[in-house]
Protein backbone atom coordinates (compact mmCIF):
# COMPACT_ATOMS: atom_id res chain seq x y z
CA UNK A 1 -97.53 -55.43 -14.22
CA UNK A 2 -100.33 -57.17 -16.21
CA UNK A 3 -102.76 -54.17 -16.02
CA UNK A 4 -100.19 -52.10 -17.80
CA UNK A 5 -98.63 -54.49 -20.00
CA UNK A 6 -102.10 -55.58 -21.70
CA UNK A 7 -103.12 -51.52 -21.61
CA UNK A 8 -99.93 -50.97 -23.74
CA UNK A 9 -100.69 -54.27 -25.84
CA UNK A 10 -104.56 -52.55 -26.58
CA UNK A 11 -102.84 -49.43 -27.51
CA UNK A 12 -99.76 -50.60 -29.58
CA UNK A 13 -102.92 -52.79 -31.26
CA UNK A 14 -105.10 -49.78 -31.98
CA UNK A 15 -101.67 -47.59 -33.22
CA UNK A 16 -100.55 -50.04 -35.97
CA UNK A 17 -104.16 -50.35 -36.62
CA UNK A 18 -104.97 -46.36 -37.43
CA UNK A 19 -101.81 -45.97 -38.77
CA UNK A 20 -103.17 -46.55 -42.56
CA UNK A 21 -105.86 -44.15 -42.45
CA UNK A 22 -103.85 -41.38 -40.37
CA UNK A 23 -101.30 -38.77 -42.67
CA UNK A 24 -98.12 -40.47 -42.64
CA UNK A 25 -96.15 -37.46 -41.62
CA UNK A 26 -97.55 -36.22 -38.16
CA UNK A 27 -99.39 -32.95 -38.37
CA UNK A 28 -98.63 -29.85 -37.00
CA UNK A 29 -100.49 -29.58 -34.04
CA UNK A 30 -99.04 -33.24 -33.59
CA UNK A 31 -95.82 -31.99 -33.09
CA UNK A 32 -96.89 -29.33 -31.00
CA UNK A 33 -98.62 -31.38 -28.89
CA UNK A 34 -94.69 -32.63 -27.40
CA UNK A 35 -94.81 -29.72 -25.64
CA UNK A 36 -96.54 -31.37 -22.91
CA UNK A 37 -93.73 -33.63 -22.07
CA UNK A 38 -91.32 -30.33 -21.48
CA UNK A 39 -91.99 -30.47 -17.59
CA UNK A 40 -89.47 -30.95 -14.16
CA UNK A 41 -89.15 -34.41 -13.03
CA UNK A 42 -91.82 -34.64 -10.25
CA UNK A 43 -91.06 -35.61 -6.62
CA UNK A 44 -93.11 -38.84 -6.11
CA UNK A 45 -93.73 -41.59 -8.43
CA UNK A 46 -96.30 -41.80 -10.86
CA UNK A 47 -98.76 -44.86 -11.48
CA UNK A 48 -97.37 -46.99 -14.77
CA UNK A 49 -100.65 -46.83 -16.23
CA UNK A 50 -100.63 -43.15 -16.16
CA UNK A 51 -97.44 -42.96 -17.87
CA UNK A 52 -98.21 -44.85 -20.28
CA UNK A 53 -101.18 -42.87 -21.10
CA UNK A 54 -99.42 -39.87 -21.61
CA UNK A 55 -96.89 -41.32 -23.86
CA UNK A 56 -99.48 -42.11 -25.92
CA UNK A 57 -101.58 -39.62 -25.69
CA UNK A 58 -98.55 -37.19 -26.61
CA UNK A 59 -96.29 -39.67 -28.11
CA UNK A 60 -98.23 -41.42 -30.58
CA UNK A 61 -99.75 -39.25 -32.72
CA UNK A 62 -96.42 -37.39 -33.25
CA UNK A 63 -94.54 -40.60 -34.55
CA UNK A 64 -93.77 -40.68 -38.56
CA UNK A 65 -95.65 -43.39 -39.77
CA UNK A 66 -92.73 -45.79 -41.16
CA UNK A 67 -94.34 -48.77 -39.72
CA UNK A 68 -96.73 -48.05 -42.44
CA UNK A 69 -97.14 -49.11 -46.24
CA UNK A 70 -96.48 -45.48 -47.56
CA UNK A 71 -93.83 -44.31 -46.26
CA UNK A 72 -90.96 -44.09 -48.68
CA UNK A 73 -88.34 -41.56 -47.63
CA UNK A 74 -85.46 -44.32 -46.40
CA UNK A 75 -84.64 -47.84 -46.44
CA UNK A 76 -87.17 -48.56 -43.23
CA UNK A 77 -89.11 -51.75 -43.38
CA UNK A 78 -92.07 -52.12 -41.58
CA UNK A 79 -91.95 -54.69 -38.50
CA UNK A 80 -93.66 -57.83 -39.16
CA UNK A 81 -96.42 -59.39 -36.90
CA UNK A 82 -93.68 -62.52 -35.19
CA UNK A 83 -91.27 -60.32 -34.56
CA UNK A 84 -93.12 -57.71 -32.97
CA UNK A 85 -94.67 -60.20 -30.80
CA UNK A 86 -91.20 -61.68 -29.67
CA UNK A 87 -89.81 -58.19 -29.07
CA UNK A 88 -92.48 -57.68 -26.36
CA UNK A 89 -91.71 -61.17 -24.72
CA UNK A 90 -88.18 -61.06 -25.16
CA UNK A 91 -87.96 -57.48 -23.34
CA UNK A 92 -90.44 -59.19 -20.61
CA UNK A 93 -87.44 -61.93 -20.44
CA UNK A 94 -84.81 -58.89 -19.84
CA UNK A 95 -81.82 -60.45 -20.73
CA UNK A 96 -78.27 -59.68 -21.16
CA UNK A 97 -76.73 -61.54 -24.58
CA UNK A 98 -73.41 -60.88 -23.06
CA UNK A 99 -72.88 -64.68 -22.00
CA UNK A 100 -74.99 -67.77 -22.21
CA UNK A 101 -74.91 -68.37 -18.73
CA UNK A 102 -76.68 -65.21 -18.48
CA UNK A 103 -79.71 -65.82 -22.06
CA UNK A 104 -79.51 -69.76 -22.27
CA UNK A 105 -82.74 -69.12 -24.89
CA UNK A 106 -81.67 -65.81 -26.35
CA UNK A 107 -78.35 -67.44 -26.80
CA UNK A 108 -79.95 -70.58 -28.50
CA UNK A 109 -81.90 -68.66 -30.67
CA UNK A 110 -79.07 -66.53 -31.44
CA UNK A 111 -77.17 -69.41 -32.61
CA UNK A 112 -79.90 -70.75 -34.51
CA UNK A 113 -80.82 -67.23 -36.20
CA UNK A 114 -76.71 -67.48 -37.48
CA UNK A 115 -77.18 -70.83 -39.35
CA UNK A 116 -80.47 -69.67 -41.31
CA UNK A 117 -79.13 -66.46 -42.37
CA UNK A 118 -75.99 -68.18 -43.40
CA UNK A 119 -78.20 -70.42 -45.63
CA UNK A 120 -81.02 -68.12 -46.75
CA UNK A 121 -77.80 -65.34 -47.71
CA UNK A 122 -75.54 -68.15 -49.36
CA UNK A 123 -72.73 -68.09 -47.29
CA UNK A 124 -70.60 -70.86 -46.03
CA UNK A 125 -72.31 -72.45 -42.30
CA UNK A 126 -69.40 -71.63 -40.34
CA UNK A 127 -69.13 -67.94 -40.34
CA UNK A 128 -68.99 -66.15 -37.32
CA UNK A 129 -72.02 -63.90 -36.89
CA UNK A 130 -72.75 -60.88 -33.99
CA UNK A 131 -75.67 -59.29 -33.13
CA UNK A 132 -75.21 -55.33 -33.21
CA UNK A 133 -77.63 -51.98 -33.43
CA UNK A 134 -77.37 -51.74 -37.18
CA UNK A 135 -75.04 -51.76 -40.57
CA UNK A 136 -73.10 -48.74 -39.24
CA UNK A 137 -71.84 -50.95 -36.06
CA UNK A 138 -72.12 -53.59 -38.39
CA UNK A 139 -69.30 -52.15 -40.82
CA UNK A 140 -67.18 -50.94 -37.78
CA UNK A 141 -67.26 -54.82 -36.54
CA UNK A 142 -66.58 -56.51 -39.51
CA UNK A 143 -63.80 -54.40 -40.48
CA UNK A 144 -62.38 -54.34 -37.01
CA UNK A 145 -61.92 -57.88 -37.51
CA UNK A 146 -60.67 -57.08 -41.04
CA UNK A 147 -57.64 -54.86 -39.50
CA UNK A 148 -57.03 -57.43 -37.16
CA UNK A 149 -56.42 -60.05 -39.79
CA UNK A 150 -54.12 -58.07 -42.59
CA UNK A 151 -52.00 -56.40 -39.67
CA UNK A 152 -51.93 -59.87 -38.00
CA UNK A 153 -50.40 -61.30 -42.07
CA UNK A 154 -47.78 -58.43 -41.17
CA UNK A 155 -46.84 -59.45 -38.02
CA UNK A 156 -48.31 -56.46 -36.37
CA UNK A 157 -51.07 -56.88 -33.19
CA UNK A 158 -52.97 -54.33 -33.45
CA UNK A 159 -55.55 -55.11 -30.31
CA UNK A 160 -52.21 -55.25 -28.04
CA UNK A 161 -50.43 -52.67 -29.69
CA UNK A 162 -52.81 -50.21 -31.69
CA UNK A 163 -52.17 -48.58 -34.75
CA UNK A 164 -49.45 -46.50 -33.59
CA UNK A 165 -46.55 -47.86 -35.69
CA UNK A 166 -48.55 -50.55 -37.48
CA UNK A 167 -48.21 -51.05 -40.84
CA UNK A 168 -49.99 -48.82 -43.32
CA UNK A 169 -53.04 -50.65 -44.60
CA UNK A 170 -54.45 -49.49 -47.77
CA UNK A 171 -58.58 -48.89 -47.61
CA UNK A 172 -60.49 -48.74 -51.08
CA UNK A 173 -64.09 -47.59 -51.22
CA UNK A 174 -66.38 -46.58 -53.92
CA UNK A 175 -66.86 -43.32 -54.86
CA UNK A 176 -70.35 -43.75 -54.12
CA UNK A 177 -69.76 -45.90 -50.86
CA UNK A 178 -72.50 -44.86 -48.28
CA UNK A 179 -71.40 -42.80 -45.12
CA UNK A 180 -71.27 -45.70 -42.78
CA UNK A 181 -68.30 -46.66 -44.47
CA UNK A 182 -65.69 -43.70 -43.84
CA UNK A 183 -67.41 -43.11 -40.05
CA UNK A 184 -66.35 -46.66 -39.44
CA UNK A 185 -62.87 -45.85 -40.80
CA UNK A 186 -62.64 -42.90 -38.84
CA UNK A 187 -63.80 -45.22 -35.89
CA UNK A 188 -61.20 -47.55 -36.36
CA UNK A 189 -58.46 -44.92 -36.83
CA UNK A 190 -58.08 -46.05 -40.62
CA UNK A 191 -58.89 -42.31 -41.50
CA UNK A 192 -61.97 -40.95 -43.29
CA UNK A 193 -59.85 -39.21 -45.73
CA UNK A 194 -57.19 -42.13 -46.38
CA UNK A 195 -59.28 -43.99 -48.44
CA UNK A 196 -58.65 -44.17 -51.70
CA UNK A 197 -61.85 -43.60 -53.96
CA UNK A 198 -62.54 -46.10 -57.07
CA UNK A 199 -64.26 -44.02 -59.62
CA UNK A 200 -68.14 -45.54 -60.14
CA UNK A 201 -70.37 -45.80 -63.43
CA UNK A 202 -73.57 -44.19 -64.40
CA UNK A 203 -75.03 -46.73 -62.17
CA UNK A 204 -72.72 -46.28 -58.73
CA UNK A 205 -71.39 -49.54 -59.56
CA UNK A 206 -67.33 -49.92 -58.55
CA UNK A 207 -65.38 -49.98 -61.49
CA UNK A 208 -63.23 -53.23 -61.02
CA UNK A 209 -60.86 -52.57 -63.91
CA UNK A 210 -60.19 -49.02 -61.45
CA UNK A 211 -59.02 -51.03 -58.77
CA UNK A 212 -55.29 -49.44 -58.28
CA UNK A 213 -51.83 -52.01 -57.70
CA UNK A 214 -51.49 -52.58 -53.99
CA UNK A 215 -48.89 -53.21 -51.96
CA UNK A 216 -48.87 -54.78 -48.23
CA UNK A 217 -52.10 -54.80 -45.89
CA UNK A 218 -55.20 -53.80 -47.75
CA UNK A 219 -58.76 -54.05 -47.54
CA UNK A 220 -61.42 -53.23 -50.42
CA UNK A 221 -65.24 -52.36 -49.28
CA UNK A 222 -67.77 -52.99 -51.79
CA UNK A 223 -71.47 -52.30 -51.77
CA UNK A 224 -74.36 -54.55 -52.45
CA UNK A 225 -77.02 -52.49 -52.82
CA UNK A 226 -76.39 -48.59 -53.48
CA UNK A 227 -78.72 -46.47 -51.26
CA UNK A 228 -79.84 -44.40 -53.92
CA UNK A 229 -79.74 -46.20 -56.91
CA UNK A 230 -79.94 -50.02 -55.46
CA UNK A 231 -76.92 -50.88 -57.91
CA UNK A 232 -74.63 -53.23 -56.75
CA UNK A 233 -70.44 -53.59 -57.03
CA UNK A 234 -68.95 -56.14 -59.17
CA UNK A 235 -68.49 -58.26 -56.39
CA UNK A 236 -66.38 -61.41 -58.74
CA UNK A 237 -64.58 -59.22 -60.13
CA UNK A 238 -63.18 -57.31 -56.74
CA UNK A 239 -63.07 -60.83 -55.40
CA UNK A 240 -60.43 -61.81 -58.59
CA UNK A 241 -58.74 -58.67 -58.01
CA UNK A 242 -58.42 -59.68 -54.78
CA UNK A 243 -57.09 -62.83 -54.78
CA UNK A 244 -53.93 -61.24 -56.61
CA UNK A 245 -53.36 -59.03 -54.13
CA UNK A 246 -54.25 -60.77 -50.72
CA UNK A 247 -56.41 -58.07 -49.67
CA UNK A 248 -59.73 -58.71 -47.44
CA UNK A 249 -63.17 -58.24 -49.23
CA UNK A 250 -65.44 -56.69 -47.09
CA UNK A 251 -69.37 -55.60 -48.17
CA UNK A 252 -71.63 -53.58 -47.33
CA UNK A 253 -74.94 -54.82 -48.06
CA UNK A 254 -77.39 -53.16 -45.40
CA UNK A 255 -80.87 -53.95 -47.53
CA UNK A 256 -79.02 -55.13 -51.08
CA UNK A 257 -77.41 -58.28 -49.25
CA UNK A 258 -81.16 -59.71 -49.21
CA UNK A 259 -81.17 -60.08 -52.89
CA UNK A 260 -79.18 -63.32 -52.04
CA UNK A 261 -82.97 -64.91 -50.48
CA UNK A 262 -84.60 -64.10 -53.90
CA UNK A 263 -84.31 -66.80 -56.55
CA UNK A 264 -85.25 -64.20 -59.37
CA UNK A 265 -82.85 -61.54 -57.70
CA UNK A 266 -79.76 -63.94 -56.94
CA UNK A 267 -77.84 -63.06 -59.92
CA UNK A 268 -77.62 -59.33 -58.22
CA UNK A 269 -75.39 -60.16 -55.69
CA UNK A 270 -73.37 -63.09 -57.72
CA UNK A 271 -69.64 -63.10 -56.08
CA UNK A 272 -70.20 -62.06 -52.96
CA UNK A 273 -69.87 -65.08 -51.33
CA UNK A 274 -66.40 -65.08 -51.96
CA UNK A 275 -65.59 -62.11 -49.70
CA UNK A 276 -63.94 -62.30 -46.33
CA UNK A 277 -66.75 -60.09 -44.10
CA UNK A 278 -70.47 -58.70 -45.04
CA UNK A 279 -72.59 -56.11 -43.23
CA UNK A 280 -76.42 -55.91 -43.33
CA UNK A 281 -79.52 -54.63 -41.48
CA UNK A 282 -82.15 -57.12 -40.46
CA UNK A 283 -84.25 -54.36 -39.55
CA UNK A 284 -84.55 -52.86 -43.43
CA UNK A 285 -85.86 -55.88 -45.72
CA UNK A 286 -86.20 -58.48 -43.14
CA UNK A 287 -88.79 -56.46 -41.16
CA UNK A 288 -87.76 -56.77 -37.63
CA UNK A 289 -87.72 -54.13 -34.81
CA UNK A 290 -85.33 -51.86 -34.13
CA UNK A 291 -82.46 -52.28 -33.61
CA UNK A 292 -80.81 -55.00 -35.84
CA UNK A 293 -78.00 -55.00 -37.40
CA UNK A 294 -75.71 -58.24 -38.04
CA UNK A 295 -71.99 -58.81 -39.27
CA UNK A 296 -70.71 -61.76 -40.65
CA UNK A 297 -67.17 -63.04 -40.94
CA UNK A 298 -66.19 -65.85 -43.01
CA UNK A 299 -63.38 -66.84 -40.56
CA UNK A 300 -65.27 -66.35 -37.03
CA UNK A 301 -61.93 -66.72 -34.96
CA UNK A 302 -60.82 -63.16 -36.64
CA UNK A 303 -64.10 -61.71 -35.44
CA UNK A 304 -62.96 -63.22 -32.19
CA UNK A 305 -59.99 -61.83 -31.67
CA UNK A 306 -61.46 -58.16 -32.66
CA UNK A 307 -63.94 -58.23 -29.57
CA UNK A 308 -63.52 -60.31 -27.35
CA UNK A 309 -62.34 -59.62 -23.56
CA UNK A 310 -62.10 -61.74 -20.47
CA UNK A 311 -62.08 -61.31 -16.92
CA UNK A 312 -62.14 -63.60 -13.88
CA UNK A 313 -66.24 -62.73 -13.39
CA UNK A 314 -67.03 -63.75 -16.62
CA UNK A 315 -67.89 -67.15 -16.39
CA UNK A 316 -67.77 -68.68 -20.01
CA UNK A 317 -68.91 -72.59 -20.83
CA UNK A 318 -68.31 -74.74 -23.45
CA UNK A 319 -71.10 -73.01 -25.44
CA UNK A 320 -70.60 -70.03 -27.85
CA UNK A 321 -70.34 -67.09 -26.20
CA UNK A 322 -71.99 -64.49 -27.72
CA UNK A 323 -70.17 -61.47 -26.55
CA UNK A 324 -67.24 -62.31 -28.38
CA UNK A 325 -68.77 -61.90 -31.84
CA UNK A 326 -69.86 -57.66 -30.91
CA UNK A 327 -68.46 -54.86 -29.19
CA UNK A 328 -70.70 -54.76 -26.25
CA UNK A 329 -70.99 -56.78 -23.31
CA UNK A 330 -74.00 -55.92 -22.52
CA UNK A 331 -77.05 -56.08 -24.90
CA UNK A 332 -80.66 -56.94 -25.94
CA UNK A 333 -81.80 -60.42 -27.50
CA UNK A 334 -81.90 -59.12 -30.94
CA UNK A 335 -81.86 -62.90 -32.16
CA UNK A 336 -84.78 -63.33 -30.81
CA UNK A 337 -86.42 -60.82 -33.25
CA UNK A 338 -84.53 -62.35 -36.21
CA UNK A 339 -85.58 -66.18 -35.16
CA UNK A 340 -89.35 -65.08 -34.92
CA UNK A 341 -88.82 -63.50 -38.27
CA UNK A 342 -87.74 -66.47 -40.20
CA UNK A 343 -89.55 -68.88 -38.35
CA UNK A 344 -92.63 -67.17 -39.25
CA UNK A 345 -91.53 -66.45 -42.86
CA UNK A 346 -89.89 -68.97 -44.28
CA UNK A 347 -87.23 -68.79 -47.26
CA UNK A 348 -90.16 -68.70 -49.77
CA UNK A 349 -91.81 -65.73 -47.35
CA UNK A 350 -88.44 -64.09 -47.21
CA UNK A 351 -88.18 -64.51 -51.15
CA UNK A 352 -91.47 -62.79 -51.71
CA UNK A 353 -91.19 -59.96 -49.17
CA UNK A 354 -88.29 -58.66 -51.32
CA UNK A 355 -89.27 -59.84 -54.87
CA UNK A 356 -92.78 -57.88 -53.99
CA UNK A 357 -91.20 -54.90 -53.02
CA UNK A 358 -89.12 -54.55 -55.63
CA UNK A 359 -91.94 -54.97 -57.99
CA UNK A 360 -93.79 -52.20 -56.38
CA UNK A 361 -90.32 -50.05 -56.91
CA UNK A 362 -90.44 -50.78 -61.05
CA UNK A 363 -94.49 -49.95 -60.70
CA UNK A 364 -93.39 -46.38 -59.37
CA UNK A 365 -90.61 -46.29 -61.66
CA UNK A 366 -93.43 -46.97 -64.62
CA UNK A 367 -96.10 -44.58 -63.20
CA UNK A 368 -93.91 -41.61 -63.10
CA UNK A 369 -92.05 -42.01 -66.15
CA UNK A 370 -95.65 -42.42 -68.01
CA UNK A 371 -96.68 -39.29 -66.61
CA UNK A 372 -93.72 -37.65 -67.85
CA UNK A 373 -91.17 -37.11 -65.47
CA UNK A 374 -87.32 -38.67 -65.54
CA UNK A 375 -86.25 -41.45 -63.33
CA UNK A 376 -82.62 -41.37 -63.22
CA UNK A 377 -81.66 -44.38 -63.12
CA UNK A 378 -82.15 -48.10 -64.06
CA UNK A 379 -84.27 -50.23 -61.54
CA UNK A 380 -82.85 -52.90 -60.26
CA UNK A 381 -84.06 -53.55 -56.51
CA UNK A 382 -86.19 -51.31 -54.32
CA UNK A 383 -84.37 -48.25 -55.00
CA UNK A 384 -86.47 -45.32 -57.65
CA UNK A 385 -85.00 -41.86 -58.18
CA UNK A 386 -87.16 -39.21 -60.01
CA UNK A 387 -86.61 -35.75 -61.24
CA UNK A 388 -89.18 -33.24 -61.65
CA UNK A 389 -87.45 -30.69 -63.88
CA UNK A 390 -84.92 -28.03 -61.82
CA UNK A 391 -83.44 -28.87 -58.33
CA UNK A 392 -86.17 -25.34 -57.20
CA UNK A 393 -89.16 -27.69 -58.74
CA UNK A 394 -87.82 -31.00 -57.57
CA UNK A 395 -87.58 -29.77 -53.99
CA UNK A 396 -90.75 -28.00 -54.10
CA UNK A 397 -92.42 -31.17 -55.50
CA UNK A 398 -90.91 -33.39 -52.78
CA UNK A 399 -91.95 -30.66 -49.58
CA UNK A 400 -95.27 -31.11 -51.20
CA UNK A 401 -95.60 -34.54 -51.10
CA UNK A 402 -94.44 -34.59 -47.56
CA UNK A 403 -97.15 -31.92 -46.85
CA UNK A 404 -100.14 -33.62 -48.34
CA UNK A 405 -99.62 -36.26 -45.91
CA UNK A 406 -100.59 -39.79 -48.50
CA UNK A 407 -97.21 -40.87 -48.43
CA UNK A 408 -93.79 -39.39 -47.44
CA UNK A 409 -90.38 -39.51 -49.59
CA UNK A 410 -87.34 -37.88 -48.95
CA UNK A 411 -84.68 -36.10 -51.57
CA UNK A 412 -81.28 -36.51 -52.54
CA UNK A 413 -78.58 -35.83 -55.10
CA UNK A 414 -77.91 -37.78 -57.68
CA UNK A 415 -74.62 -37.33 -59.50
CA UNK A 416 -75.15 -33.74 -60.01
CA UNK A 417 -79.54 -33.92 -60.03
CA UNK A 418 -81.39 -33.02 -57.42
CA UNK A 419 -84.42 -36.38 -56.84
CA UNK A 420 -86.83 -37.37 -54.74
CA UNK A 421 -85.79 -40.61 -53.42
CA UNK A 422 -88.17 -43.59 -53.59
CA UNK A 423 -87.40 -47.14 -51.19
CA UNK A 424 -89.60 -49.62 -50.53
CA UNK A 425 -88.93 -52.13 -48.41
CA UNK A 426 -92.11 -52.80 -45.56
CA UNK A 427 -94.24 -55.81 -45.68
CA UNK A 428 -97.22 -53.54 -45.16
CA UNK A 429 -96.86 -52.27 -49.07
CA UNK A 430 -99.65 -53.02 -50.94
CA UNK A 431 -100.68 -52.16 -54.66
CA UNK A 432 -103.30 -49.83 -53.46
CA UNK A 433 -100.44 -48.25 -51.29
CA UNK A 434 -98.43 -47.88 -54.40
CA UNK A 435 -100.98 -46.41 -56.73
CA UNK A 436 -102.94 -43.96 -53.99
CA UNK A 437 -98.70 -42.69 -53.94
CA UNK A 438 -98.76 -42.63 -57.54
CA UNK A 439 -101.26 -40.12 -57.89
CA UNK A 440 -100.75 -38.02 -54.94
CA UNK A 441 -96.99 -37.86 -56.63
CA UNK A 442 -98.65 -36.77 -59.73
CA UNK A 443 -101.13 -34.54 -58.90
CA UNK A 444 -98.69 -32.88 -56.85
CA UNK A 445 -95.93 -32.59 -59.62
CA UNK A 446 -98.52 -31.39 -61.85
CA UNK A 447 -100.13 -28.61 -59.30
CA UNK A 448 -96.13 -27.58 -59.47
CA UNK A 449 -95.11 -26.97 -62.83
CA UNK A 450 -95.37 -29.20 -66.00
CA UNK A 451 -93.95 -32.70 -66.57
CA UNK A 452 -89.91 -32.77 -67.80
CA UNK A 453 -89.94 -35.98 -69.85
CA UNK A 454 -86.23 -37.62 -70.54
């Protein structure tokens, strides 16, 4: 065991350490090179070491290089140092956050993990927090518990009796609401296409004074943080709407709800404390390993009563038990990774990680429109979408930057224009990072067709 856990230390060491000098898209023969793992499970077992070796041999070099400071294409934050670290010894410790009996530590640290975040997010110390994959279990979570809670105002149980008969509850979702939002409707038997859409501005911002009369059990999803323009929903303004109409106030803030950690980017997410249930990814601007996704509920007994289960085998203490706050029973110590993470941070670390980022966003947002090209819309977090004349030029522009191998971005449609889709969000971002991108972008556009100023 120590033979191949320091081998796979060296080479997880020398990876993250080539991975600034290598193309951050894997090459061709890269890919090809996966071929080798297409083979029939062998009779007799096979030395760990030599396992390992072909993982990496194979593996490696056909990885995209997101835990890298140039890649762009999503909302993927590079994993910091602490939290790397504590994956590896927290996957040595192998256990199951299901009860504390079972992770004493993990549970500890879990607990602890749900009072910083509280604080460093500005929400009130007592909400109840679970540990789950990512924003899209997230969402499905925290509005689980939200159906529980406006059925439960109608008299209806819905975990004893489904939705079969239950009331009708009203959903509301931004036109531009990302697709995490409907799956978890779907999910939750709510109904993708039930929702009723509140038209957006310019921006993808919810427009509050759109917010239709309601009547009965209702809950309104907002977004902090739009995925392609970073613009966030007027979250006071839902939240006054809301408290006419008794309905629940839940957001969606998978990288946006970190704005709350930045004294300069506060103001962003003003009124969102006043919701009922929030969403967000700690493995987007916080940095941590996959997977890491955490929901919040500002009553913790609703989130309660939406997952938790009992049986005689299950031996629960006076301590929290952490399988109550998530749908699974069983499950990795992904408090562990976000304990490391602020621990070795800080609030002012936290602060800068995003305020930095953000700054490199407005420095892309700068470059490109001085070379001539149209961003589409304002700049307000991490988020940079850029046009480069016709949807034909845009997209040939984008598969060329993804070619040339100095950084990677993705595309997307914005409100009618086809963009190429800029997000920063990885602690390994430097300004050299940022301006080698610049002009690879650049020369690239330029080798395409001419600049399209506007």
């Amino acid at each position: 065991m120590n033979s191949v856990l320091n081998d796979a230390c060296r080479r997880a060491a020398r990876y993250l350490e080539d991975i600034e000098t290598r193309d951050v898209a894997p090459t061709a023969q890269a890919l090809a090179g996966l071929e080798a793992f297409d083979t029939e499970l062998q009779r007799e077992p096979l030395d760990p070491g030599k396992v390992l070796a072909e993982l990496d041999r194979y593996g490696s070099p056909a990885t995209m290089a997101s835990a890298g400071g140039r890649f762009f294409g999503f909302v993927v934050g590079g994993a910091l140092p602490a939290p790397v670290a504590a994956h590896v010894l927290a996957t040595a410790w192998d256990q199951n956050v299901g009860l504390h009996v079972l992770a004493p530590a993990a549970s500890k640290l879990e607990e602890v993990s749900r009072r910083w975040l509280a604080s460093l997010l500005g929400l009130p110390d007592t909400v109840g927090m679970g540990f789950v994959t990512g924003c899209t279990m997230a969402n499905v979570t925290a509005l689980a518990a939200a159906r529980h809670a406006v059925l439960a105002r109608a008299g209806w149980d819905v975990e004893a009796d489904g939705m079969n008969g239950a009331p009708p509850v009203t959903v509301l979702v931004g036109e531009e609401a990302h697709v995490s939002i409907p799956k978890a409707l779907a999910m939750l038997g709510l109904g993708r296409e039930r929702a009723i859409r509140v038209p957006t501005d310019a921006q993808g911002r919810m427009r509050a004074d759109a917010l239709p009369a309601v009547d009965g059990p209702a809950i309104v999803c907002i977004q902090a943080g739009n995925v392609n323009t970073g613009a966030f929903d007027p979250a006071a303004a839902v939240c006054d709407w809301a408290a006419r109409t008794g309905a629940w106030v839940h957001v969606d803030g998978a990288f946006g709800l970190w704005a709350s950690a930045s004294p300069a980017l506060r103001h962003l997410v003003a009124g969102v404390e006043r919701a009922d249930s929030w969403a967000t990814d700690a493995h987007k601007w916080l940095n941590t390993p996959y997977d890491c996704g955490v929901t919040i509920v500002r009553d913790p007994m609703q989130l309660r009563v939406a997952m938790s289960s009992s049986a005689a085998y299950l031996l629960e203490g006076e301590h929290r038990e952490p399988a109550h706050f998530t749908p699974e029973l069983s499950r990795r110590a992904r408090g562990v990774d976000v304990w490391a993470t602020l621990r070795s941070l800080g609030r002012d670390g936290v602060a800068e990680l995003v305020e930095r980022t953000c700054r490199h966003a407005r420095r892309f947002a700068e470059g490109l429109r001085q070379a001539g090209y149209r961003v589409l819309t304002d700049v307000v977090l991490n988020q940079v979408l850029v046009s480069f004349g016709d949807t034909d030029t845009t997209l040939r522009v984008i598969g060329g930057i993804q070619r040339d191998g100095t950084c990677w971005c993705g595309g997307t449609v914005w409100q009618g224009h086809t963009a190429m889709r800029i997000s920063v969000s990885s602690w390994r971002t430097t300004d050299e990072d940022v301006e080698r991108s610049l002009e690879a972008m650049i020369r690239i556009a330029r080798e395409v067709g001419e600049p399209v100023s506007g």
